[in-house]
Protein backbone atom coordinates (compact mmCIF):
# COMPACT_ATOMS: atom_id res chain seq x y z
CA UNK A 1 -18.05 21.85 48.57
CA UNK A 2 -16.43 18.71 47.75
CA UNK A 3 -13.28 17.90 48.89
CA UNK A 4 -11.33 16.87 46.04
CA UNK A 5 -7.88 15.76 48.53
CA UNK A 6 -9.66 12.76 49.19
CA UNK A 7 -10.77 11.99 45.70
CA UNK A 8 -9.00 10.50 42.43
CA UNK A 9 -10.24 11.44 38.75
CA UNK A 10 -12.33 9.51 36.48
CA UNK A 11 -10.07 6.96 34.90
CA UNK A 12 -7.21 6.54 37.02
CA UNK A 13 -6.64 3.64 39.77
CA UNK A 14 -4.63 3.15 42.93
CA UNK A 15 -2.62 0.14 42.99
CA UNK A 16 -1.78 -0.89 46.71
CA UNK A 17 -1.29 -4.27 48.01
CA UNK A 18 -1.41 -7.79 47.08
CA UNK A 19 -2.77 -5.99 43.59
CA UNK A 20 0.41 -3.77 43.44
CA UNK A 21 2.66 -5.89 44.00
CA UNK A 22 1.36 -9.02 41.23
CA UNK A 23 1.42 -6.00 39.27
CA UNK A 24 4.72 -5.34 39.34
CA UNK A 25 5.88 -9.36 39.50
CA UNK A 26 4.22 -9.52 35.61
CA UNK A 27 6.00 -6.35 34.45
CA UNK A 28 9.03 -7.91 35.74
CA UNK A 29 8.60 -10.83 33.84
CA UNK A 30 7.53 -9.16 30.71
CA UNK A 31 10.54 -7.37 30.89
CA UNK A 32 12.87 -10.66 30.84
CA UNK A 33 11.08 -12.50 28.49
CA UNK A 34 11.50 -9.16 25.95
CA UNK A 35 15.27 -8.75 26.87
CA UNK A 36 15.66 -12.66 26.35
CA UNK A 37 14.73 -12.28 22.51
CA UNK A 38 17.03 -8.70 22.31
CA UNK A 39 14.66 -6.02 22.77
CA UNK A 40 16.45 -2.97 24.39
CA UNK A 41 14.73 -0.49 26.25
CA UNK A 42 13.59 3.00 25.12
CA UNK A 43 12.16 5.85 27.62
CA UNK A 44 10.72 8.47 26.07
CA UNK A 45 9.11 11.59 27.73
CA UNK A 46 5.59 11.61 29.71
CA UNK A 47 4.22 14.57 27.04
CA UNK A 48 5.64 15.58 23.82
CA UNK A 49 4.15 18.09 20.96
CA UNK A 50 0.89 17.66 20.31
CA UNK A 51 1.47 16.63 16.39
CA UNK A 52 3.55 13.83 17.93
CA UNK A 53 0.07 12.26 18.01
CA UNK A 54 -1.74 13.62 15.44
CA UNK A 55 -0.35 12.71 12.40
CA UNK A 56 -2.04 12.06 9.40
CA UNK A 57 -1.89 8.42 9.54
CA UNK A 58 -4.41 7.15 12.16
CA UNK A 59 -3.59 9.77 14.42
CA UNK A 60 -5.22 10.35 17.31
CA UNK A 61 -8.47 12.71 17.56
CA UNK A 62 -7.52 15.63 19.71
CA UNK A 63 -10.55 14.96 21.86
CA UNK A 64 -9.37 12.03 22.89
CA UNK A 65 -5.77 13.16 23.95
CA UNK A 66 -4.74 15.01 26.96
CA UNK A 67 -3.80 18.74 26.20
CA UNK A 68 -1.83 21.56 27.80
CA UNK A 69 -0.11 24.60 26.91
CA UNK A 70 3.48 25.26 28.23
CA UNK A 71 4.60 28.43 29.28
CA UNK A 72 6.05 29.08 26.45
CA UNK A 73 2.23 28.71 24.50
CA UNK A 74 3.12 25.58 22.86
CA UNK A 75 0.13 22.88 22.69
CA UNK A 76 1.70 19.59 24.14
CA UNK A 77 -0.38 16.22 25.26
CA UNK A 78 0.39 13.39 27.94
CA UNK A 79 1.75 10.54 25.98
CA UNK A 80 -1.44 8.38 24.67
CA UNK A 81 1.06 5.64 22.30
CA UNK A 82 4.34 4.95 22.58
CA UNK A 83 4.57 3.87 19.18
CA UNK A 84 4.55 7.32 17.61
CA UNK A 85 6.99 8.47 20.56
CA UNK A 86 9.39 5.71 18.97
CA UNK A 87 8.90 6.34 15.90
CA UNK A 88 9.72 10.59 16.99
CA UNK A 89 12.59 8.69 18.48
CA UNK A 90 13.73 7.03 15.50
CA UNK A 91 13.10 10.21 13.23
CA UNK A 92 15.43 12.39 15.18
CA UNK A 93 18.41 9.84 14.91
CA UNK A 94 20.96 11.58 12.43
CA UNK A 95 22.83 8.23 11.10
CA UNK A 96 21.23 5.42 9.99
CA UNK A 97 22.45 2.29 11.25
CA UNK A 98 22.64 -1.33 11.11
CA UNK A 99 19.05 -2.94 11.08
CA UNK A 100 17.13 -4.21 12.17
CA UNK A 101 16.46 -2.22 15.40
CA UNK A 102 14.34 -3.81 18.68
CA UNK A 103 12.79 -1.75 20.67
CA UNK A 104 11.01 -2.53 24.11
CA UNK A 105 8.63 -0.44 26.42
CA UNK A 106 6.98 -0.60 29.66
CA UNK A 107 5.01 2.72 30.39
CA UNK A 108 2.20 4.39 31.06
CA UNK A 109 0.09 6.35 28.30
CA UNK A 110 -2.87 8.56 28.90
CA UNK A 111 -6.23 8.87 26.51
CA UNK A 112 -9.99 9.55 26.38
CA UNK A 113 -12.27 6.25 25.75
CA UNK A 114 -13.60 7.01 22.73
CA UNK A 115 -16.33 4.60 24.42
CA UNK A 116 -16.91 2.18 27.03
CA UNK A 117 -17.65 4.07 30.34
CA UNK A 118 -15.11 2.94 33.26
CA UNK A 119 -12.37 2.66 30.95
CA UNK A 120 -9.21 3.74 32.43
CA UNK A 121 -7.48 7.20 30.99
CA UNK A 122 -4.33 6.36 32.32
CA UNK A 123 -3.10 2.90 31.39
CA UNK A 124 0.23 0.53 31.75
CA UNK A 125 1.47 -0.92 28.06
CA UNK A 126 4.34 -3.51 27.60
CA UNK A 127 5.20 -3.70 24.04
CA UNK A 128 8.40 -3.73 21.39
CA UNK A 129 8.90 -2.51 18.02
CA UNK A 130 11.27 -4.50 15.47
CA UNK A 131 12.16 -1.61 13.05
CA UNK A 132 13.48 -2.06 9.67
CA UNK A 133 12.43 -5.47 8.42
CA UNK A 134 10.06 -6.34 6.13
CA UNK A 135 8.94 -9.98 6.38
CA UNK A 136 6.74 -13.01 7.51
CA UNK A 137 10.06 -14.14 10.12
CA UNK A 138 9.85 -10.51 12.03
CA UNK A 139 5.54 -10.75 11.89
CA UNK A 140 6.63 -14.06 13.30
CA UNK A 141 8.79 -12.82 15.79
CA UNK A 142 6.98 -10.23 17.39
CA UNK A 143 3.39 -12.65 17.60
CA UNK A 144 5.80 -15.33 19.28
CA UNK A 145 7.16 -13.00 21.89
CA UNK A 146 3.36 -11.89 22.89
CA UNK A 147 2.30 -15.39 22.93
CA UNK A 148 5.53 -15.72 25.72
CA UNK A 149 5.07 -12.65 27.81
CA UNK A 150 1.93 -13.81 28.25
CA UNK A 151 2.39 -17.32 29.23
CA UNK A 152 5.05 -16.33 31.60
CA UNK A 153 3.39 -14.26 33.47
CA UNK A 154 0.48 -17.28 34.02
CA UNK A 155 -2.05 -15.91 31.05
CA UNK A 156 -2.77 -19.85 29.21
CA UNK A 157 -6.02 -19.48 28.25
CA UNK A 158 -6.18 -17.08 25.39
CA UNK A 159 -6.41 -17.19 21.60
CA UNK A 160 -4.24 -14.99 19.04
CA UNK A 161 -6.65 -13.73 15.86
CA UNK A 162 -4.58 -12.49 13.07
CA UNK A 163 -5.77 -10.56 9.82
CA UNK A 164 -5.08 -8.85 7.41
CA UNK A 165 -5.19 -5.37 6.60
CA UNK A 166 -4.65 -6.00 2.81
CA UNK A 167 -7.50 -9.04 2.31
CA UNK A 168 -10.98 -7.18 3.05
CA UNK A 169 -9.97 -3.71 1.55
CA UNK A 170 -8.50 -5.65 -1.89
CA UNK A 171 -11.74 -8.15 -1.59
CA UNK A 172 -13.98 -5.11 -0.95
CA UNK A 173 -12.37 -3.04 -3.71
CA UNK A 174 -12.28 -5.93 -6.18
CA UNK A 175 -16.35 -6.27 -5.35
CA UNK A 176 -16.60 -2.67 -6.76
CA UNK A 177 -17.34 -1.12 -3.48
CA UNK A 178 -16.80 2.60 -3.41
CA UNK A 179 -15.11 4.55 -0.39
CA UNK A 180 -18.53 5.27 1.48
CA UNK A 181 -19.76 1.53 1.25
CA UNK A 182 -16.53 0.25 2.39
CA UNK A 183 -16.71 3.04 5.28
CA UNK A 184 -20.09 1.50 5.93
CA UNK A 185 -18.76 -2.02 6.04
CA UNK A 186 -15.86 -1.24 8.16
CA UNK A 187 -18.25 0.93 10.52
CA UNK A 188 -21.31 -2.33 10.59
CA UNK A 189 -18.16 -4.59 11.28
CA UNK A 190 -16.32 -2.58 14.14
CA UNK A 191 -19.80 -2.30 15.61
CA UNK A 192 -20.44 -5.83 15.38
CA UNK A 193 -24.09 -4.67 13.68
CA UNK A 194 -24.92 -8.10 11.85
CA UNK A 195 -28.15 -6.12 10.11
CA UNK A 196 -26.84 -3.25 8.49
CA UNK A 197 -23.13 -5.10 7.60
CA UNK A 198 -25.55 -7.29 5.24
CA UNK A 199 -27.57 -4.72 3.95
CA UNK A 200 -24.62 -2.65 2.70
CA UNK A 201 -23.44 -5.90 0.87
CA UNK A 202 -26.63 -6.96 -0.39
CA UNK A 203 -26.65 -3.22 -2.07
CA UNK A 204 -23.16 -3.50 -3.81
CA UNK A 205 -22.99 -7.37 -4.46
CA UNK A 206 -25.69 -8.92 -6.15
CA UNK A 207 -24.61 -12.65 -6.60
CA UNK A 208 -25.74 -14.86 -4.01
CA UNK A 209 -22.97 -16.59 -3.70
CA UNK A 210 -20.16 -14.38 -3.14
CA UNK A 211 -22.56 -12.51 -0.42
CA UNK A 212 -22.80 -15.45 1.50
CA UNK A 213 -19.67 -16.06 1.30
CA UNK A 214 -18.22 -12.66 2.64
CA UNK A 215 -20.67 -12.71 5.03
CA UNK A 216 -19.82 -15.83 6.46
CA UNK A 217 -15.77 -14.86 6.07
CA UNK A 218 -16.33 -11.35 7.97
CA UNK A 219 -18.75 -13.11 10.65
CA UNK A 220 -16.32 -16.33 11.59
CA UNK A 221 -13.08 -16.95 12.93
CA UNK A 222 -10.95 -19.89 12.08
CA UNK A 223 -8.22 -22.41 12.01
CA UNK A 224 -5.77 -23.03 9.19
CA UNK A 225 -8.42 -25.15 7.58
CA UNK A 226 -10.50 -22.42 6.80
CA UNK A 227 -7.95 -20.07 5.55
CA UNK A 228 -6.64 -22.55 3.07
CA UNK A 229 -10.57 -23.16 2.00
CA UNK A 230 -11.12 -19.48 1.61
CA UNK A 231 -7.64 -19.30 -0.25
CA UNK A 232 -9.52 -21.53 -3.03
CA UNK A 233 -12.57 -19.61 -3.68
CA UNK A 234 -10.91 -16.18 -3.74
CA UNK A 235 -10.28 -14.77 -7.72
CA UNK A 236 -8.55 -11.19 -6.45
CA UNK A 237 -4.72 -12.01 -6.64
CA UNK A 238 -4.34 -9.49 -4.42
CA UNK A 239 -6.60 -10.77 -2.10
CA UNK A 240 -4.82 -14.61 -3.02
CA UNK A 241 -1.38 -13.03 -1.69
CA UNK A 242 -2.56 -11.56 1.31
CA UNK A 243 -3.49 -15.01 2.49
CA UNK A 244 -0.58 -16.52 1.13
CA UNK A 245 1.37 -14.26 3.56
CA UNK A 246 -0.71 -15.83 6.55
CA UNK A 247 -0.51 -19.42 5.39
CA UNK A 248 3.38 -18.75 5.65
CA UNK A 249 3.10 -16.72 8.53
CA UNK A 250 0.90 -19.77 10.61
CA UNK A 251 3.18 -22.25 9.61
CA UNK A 252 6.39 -20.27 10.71
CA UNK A 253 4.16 -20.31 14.36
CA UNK A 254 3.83 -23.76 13.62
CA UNK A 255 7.77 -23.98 13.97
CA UNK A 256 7.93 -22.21 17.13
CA UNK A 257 5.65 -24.21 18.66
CA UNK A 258 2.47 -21.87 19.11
CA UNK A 259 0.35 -22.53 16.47
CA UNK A 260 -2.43 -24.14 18.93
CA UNK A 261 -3.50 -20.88 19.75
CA UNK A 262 -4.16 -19.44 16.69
CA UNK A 263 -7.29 -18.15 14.85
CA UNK A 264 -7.47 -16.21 11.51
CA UNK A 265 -9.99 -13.55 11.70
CA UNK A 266 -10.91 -11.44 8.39
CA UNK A 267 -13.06 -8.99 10.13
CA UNK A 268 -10.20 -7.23 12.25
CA UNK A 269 -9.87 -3.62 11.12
CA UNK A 270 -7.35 -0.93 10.11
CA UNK A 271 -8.37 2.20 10.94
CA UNK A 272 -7.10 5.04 8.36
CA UNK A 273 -4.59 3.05 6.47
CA UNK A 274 -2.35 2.52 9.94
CA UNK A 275 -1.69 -0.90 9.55
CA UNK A 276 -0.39 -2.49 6.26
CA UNK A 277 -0.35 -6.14 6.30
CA UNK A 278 -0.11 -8.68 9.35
CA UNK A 279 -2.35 -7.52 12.21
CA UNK A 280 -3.56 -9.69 15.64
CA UNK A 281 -5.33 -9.52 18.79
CA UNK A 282 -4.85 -11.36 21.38
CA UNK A 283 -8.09 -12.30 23.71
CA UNK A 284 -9.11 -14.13 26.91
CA UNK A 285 -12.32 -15.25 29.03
CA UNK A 286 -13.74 -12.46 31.24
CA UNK A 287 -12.09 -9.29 29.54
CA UNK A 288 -14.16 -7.90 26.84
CA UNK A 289 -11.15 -6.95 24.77
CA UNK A 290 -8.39 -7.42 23.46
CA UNK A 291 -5.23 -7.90 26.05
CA UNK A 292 -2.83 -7.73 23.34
CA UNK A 293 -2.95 -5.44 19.98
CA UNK A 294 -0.34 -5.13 17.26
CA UNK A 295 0.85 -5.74 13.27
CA UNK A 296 2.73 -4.14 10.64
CA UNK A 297 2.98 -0.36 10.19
CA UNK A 298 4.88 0.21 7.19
CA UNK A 299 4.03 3.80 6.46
CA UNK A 300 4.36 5.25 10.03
CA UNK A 301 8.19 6.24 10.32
CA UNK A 302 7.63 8.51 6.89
CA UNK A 303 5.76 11.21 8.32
CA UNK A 304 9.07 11.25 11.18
CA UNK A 305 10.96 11.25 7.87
CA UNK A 306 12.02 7.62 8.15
CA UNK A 307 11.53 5.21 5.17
CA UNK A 308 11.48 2.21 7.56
CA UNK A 309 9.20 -0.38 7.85
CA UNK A 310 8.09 -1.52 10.90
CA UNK A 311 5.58 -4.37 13.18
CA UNK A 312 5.32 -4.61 16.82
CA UNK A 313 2.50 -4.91 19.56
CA UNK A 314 1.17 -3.58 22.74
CA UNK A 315 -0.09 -5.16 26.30
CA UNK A 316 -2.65 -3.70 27.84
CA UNK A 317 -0.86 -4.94 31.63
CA UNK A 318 -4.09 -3.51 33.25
CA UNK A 319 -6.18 -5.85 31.48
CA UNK A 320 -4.11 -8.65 31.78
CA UNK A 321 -3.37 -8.48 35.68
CA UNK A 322 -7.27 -8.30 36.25
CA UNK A 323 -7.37 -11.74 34.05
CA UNK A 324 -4.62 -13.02 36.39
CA UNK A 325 -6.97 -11.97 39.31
CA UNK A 326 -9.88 -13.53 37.91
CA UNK A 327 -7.66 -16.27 37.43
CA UNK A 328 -6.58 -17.31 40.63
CA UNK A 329 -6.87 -15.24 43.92
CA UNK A 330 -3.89 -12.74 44.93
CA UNK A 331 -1.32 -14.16 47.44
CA UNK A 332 -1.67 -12.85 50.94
CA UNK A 333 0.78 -10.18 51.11
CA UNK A 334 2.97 -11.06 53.82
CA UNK A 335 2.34 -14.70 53.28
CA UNK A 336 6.16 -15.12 52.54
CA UNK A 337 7.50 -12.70 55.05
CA UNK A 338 9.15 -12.97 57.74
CA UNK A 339 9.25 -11.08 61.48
CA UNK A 340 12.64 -10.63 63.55
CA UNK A 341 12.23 -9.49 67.13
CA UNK A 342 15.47 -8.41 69.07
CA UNK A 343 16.08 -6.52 71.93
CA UNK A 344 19.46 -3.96 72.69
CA UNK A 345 21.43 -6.85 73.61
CA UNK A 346 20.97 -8.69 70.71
CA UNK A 347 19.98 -6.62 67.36
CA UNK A 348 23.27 -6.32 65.91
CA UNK A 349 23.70 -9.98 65.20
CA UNK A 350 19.70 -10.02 64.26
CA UNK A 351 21.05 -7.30 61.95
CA UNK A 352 23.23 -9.47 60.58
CA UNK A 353 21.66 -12.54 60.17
CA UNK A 354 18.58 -10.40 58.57
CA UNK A 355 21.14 -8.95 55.97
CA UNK A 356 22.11 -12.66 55.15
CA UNK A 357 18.74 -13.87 54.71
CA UNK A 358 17.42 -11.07 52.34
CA UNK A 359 20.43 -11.53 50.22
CA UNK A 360 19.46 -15.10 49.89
CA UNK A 361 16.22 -14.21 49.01
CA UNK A 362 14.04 -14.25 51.92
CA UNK A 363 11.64 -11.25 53.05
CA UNK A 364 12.54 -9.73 56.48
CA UNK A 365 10.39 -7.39 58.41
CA UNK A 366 11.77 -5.36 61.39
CA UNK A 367 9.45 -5.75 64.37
CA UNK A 368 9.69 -2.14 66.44
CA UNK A 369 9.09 -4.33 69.51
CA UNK A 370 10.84 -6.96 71.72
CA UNK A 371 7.64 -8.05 73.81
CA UNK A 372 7.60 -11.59 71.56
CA UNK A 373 3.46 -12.17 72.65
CA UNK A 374 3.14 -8.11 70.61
CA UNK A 375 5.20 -9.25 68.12
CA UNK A 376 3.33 -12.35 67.66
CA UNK A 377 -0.30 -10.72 67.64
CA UNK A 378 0.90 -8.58 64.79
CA UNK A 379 2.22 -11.46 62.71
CA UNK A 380 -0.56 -13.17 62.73
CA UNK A 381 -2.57 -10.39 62.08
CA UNK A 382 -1.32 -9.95 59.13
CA UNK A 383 -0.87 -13.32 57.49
CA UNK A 384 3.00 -13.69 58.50
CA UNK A 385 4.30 -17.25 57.78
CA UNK A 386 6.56 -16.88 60.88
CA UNK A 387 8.83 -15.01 63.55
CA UNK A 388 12.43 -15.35 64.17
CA UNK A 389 13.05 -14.03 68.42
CA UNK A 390 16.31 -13.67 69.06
CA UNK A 391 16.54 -14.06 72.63
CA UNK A 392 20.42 -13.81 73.70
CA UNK A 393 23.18 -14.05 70.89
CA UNK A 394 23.20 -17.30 70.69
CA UNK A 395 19.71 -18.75 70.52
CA UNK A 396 16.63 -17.78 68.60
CA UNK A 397 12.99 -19.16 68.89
CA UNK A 398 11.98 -20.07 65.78
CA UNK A 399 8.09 -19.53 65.30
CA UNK A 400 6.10 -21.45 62.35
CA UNK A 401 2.74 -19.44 62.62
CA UNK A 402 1.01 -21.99 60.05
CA UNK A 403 1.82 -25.06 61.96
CA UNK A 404 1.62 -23.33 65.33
CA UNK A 405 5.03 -24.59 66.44
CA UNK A 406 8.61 -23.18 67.75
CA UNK A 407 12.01 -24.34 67.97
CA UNK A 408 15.18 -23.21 68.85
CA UNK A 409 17.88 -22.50 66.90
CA UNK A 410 21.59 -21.24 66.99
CA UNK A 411 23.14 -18.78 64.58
CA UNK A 412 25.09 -21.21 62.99
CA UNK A 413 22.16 -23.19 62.36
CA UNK A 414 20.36 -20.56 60.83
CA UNK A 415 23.28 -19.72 58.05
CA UNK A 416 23.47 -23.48 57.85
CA UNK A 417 20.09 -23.61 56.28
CA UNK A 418 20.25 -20.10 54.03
CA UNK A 419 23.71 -21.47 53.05
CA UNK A 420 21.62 -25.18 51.86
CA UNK A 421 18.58 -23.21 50.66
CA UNK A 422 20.77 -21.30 48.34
C-alpha cells in the first residue's frame, strides 16, 4: 500500500529554499509597488458558498472547483478567484461610499485545469480591483501598475496585448454571424485552429475582402500603427468606438511612459459576457501563458447586488517566479549570512552585537558550537560569506570565507562599521 505521508497531491508544490525565499522577496515587492499607487488590502476567507463561484456570469464549472460539504450540509468550495470573493465583499457592504474603491490581494486560490496536464491546482495570485469607475484613466491605471509590479520584481522582457471585448463580437455580429458561428469562431480562435477559424468565416462572409481582412486582424498582433489602419477600414460604429477607446487608452500609456511594451491583439477572448470592454495579457519568453490576466468587468458586482463597475487584473506569482528562475539563477541561500561563534565567557556581548547587526540589516546565524575549525566546516558548507569568533570580550576574528582571509577586530570597531553602513 502506498504510503501517502510521504507524498503531496497532484497540483500542489513545496516551496523550500533559495526558491522560497525569491518567492517571497517578489510578493514583497508586489505588495509595495500596489500600496504605492493606494491599493488597500482585502482578506477574504480560504472557502466560501459554492454560488460564490458559480454565478451566471462566467462562473466557474463546478468540475473545475474544489467542493465540500460542511457539517451543517451546505456545499462550499476552496476559493478558485478572488475577484468574485471581492465582489461578495463589496455586495455585503450596507452603505455605499465614496468611490472609487482600490482593492489589493495576495493569496492563494485553488481550481481544476480545465487542460494542460502539470498545471498547478493550488496557485499564488497578486492582483487589485479599482471599483466604481468607468473610464480609459482607471483601464489605464490598473495596466500601468501590472506593467510596475512586474518590472520591480526583475520581469523586463514581456509584452502587454490588450483587446477588446466589444470589437470582434460587434464586428462578428455586424458580419451577420449567428450565436453558433460566433461560438465556432471564438472556439477555432481560443484553440488557435487556423483551419476551421477560416472555414467558419468563409461560410458566413462571402466577400473576399473583408475575409481576408478578419482573418489577418484575428491572426496578428500589433503596434499602434495597425490599430489606427484597422480603425480606417472598419464601417461598424460600434466596432469604430471600441477602437477609439484603445487609441485613447495607448496613448494615456504613452503618458506614463509604458507604451514600448504594448501590442493590440483582436483575437483575445471573453468568455460568457465576463469582460465588457478593455481586456490584456501580459506574456514572456519560456512560459506558455499568460503571467498577467485582467480588464473591465462591468456587469459582475450586479449579481452581488452592486451596480458598480469595475477593471482590475491578476498575477499568476507562480508563473512569474519560474520566469525569474529561468531568468537568472537563484542566489545561494546563505550567500549573505553570517556565522557568530562564542563561547560562555563571551555570548552575551556576541548577543549583543548580533542584535545590532540584524537591526541594521545584516543576517546572523547562531553557531551551536565554539570549536571555530566546526564552525568553519559548516560555513563553508553551506555557502556562508563569513564568520564572526568572538574570542574574549574584546576581540573577534573576523573570517571572509570568499577571500579566505581573517582579521581582528574590537567591539567598537564592529558598531563603527554597522553605525557607517547604515
Amino acid at each position: 500500500m502506498k504510503n501517502y505521508a510521504l507524498h503531496i497531491p497532484e497540483g500542489v508544490k513545496d516551496y523550500t529554499g533559495e526558491e522560497a525565499a525569491l518567492k517571497g522577496k517578489i510578493q514583497d515587492q508586489v505588495k509595495k509597488v500596489f500600496e504605492g499607487y493606494s491599493y488597500h488590502w482585502v482578506e477574504t476567507p480560504t472557502f466560501e458558498y459554492l454560488n460564490v463561484f458559480t454565478t451566471e456570469k462566467a462562473g466557474f464549472q463546478s468540475p473545475s472547483l474544489y467542493k465540500f460539504v460542511n457539517r451543517q450540509g451546505e456545499m462550499l468550495a476552496l476559493r478558485s478567484d478572488m475577484t468574485r470573493a471581492i465582489a461578495r465583499v463589496i455586495g455585503m457592504q450596507k452603505a455605499e461610499s465614496m468611490m472609487p474603491k482600490r482593492y489589493a490581494y495576495m493569496t492563494n486560490s485553488f481550481r481544476y485545469p480545465e487542460r494542460y496536464q502539470g498545471k498547478l491546482h493550488e496557485f499564488t495570485q497578486a492582483g487589485v480591483e479599482l471599483i466604481g469607475k468607468n473610464s480609459i484613466e482607471a483601464d489605464a491605471e490598473v495596466i500601468k501598475l501590472a506593467i510596475t509590479a512586474l518590472k520591480k520584481v526583475g520581469v523586463t522582457d514581456f509584452t502587454v496585448h490588450i483587446g477588446s471585448s466589444q470589437f470582434l463580437k460587434c464586428t462578428l455580429s455586424d458580419l451577420g454571424l449567428g450565436e453558433a458561428a460566433v461560438e465556432k469562431v471564438y472556439e477555432a480562435i481560443d484553440q488557435k485552429n487556423a483551419v476551421l477559424l477560416k472555414d467558419v468565416l468563409q461560410e458566413a462572409i462571402k466577400d473576399e475582402e473583408t475575409l481576408a481582412l478578419l482573418l489577418e486582424l484575428i491572426e496578428c498582433a500589433g503596434h499602434i500603427d495597425l490599430l489606427r489602419s484597422v480603425k480606417k477600414k472598419m464601417n461598424s460604429p460600434q466596432a469604430v468606438k471600441a477602437l477609439d477607446e484603445m487609441e485613447q487608452l495607448y496613448e494615456l500609456l504613452e503618458d506614463y511612459g509604458v507604451s514600448e511594451s504594448i501590442l493590440f491583439n483582436f483575437s483575445l477572448l471573453s468568455y460568457g459576457n465576463y469582460y465588457t470592454g478593455m481586456m490584456f495579457q501580459v506574456f514572456t519568453p519560456y512560459i506558455g501563458t499568460a503571467i498577467v490576466e485582467g480588464g473591465r468587468y462591468d456587469h459582475l458586482l450586479e449579481e452581488f447586488g452592486k451596480d458598480l463597475p469595475a477593471v482590475g487584473f491578476g498575477m499568476h506569482m507562480n508563473a512569474i517566479l519560474q520566469r525569474l528562475i529561468k531568468q537568472k539563477p537563484l542566489t545561494p541561500l546563505y550567500s549573505k549570512c553570517t556565522l557568530v561563534v562564542a563561547n560562555k565567557q563571551t555570548r552575551k556581548i556576541c548577543y549583543e552585537v548580533s542584535d545590532h547587526h540584524r537591526e541594521s540589516g545584516m543576517v546572523i546565524e547562531n553557531s551551536f558550537t565554539d570549536n571555530i575549525e566546526e564552525a568553519k566546516a559548516y560555513a563553508k558548507a553551506v555557502g556562508m560569506g563569513g564568520i564572526l569568533h568572538y574570542k574574549d570580550y574584546n576581540k573577534v576574528d573576523v573570517y571572509n570565507l570568499a577571500e579566505g582571509t581573517v582579521q581582528e577586530a574590537t567591539i567598537n570597531e564592529l558598531y563603527r562599521v554597522e553605525n557607517e553602513r547604515g
